[in-house]
C-alpha atoms as a PDB file:
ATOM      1  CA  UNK A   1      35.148 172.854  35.866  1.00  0.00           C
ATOM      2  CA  UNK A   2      37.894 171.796  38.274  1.00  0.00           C
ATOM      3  CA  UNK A   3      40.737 173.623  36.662  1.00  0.00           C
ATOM      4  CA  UNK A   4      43.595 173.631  38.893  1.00  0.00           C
ATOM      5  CA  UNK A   5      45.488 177.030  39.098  1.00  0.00           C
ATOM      6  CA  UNK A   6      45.757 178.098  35.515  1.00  0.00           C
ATOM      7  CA  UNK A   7      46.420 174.647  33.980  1.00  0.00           C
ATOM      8  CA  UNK A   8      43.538 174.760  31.787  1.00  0.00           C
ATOM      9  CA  UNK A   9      44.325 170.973  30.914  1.00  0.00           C
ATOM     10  CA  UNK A  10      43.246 169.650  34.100  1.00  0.00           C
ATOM     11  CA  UNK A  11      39.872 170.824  34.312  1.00  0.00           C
ATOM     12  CA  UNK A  12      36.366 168.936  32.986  1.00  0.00           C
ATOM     13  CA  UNK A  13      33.921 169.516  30.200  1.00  0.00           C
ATOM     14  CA  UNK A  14      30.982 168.675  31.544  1.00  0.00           C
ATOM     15  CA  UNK A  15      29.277 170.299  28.079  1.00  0.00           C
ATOM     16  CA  UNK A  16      30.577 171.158  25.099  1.00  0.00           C
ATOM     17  CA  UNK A  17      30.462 174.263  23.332  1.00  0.00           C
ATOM     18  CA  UNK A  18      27.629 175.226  21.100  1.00  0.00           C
ATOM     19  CA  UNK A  19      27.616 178.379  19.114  1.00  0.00           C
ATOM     20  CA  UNK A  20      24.932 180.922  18.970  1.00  0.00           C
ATOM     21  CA  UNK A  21      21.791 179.801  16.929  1.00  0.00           C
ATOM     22  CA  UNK A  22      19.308 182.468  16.849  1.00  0.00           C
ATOM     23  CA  UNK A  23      16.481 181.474  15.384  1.00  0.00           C
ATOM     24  CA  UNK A  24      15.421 183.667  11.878  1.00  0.00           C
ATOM     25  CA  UNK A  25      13.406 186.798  12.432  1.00  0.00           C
ATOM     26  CA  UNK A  26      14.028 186.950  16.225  1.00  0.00           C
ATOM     27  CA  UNK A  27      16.462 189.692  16.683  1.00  0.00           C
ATOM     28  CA  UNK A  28      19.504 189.854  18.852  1.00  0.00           C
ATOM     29  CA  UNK A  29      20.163 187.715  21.218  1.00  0.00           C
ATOM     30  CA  UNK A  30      22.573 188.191  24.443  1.00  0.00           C
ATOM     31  CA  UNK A  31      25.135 185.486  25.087  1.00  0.00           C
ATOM     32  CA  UNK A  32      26.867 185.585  28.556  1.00  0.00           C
ATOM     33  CA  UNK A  33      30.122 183.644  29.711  1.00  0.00           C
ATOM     34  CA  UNK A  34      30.973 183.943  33.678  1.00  0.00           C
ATOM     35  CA  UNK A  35      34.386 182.996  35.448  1.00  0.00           C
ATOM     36  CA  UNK A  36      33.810 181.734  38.775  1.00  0.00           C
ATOM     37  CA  UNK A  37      36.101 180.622  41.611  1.00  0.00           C
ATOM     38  CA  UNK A  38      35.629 177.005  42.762  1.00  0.00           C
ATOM     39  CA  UNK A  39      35.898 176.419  46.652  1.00  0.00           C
ATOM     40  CA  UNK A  40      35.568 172.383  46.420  1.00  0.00           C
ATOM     41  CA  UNK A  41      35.092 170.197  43.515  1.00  0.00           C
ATOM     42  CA  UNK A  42      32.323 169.982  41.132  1.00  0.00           C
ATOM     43  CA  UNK A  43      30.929 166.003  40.555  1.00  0.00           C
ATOM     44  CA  UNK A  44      28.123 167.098  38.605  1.00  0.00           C
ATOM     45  CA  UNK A  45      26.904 164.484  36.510  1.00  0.00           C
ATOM     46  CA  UNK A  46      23.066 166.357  36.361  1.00  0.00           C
ATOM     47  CA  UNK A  47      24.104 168.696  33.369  1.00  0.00           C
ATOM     48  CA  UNK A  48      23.891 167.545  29.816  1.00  0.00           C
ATOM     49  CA  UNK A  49      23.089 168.976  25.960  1.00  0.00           C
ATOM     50  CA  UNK A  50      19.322 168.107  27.099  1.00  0.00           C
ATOM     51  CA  UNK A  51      19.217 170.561  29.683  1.00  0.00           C
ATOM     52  CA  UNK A  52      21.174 173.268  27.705  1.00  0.00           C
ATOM     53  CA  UNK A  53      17.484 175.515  27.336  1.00  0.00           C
ATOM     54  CA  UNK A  54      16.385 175.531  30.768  1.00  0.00           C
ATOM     55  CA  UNK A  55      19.901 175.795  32.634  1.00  0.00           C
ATOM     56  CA  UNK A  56      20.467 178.693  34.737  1.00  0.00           C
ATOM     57  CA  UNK A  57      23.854 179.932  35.522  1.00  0.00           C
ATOM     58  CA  UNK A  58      22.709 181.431  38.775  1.00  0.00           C
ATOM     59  CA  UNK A  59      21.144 178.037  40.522  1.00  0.00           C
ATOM     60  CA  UNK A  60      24.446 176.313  39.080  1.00  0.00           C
ATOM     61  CA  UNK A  61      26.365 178.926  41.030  1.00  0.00           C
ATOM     62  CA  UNK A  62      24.045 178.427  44.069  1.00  0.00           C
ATOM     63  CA  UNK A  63      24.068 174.457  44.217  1.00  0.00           C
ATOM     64  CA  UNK A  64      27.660 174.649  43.822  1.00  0.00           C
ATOM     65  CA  UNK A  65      28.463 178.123  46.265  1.00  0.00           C
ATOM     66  CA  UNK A  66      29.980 179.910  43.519  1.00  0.00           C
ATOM     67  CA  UNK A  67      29.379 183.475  45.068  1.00  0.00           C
ATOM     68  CA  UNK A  68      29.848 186.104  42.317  1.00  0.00           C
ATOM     69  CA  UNK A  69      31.637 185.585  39.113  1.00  0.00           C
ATOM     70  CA  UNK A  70      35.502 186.987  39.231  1.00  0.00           C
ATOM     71  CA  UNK A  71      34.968 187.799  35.526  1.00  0.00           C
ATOM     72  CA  UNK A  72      33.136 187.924  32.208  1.00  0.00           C
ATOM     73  CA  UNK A  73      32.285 188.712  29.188  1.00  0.00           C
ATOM     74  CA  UNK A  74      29.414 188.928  26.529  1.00  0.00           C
ATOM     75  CA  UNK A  75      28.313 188.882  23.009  1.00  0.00           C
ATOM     76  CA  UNK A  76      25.420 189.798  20.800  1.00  0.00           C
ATOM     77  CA  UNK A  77      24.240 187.811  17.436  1.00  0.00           C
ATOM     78  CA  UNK A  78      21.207 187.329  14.987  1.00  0.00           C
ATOM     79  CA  UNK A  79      20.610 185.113  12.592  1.00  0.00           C
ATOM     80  CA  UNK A  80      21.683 186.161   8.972  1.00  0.00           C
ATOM     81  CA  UNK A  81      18.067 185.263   7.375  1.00  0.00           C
ATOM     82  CA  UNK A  82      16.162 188.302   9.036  1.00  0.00           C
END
């Protein structure tokens, strides 16, 4: 978050990234990464690895006034032990 212009190095993690982790015998699952424009500052300290299962992208966007993402992208995976 708070990346200014396209100086990637200024912004925040306020997660880091985890890979996909499908559990065995569940099938594909969708992964989805949105781009959104900031229109202030984000100081939120209420996100965390605990959280990561019940987090919603679209009440993030909300609480922060996001609007609609300016870009995207997606992946599928499964776990190898099927």
């Amino acid at each position: 978050v708070n990346i200014i212009g396209k100086d990637l190095s200024s912004g925040q993690t306020l997660t880091s990234y985890v890979g996909p982790g499908p559990p065995p015998t569940t099938g594909l699952h969708r992964y989805v990464l949105l781009v959104y424009k900031q229109k202030a500052e984000i100081l939120d300290t209420e996100w965390g690895d605990k959280n990561r299962a019940s987090w919603s992208a679209a009440n993030f966007a909300k609480k922060h006034d996001l609007g609609d993402p300016v870009a995207g992208n997606f992946f599928q995976a499964k776990n190898a032990v099927q």
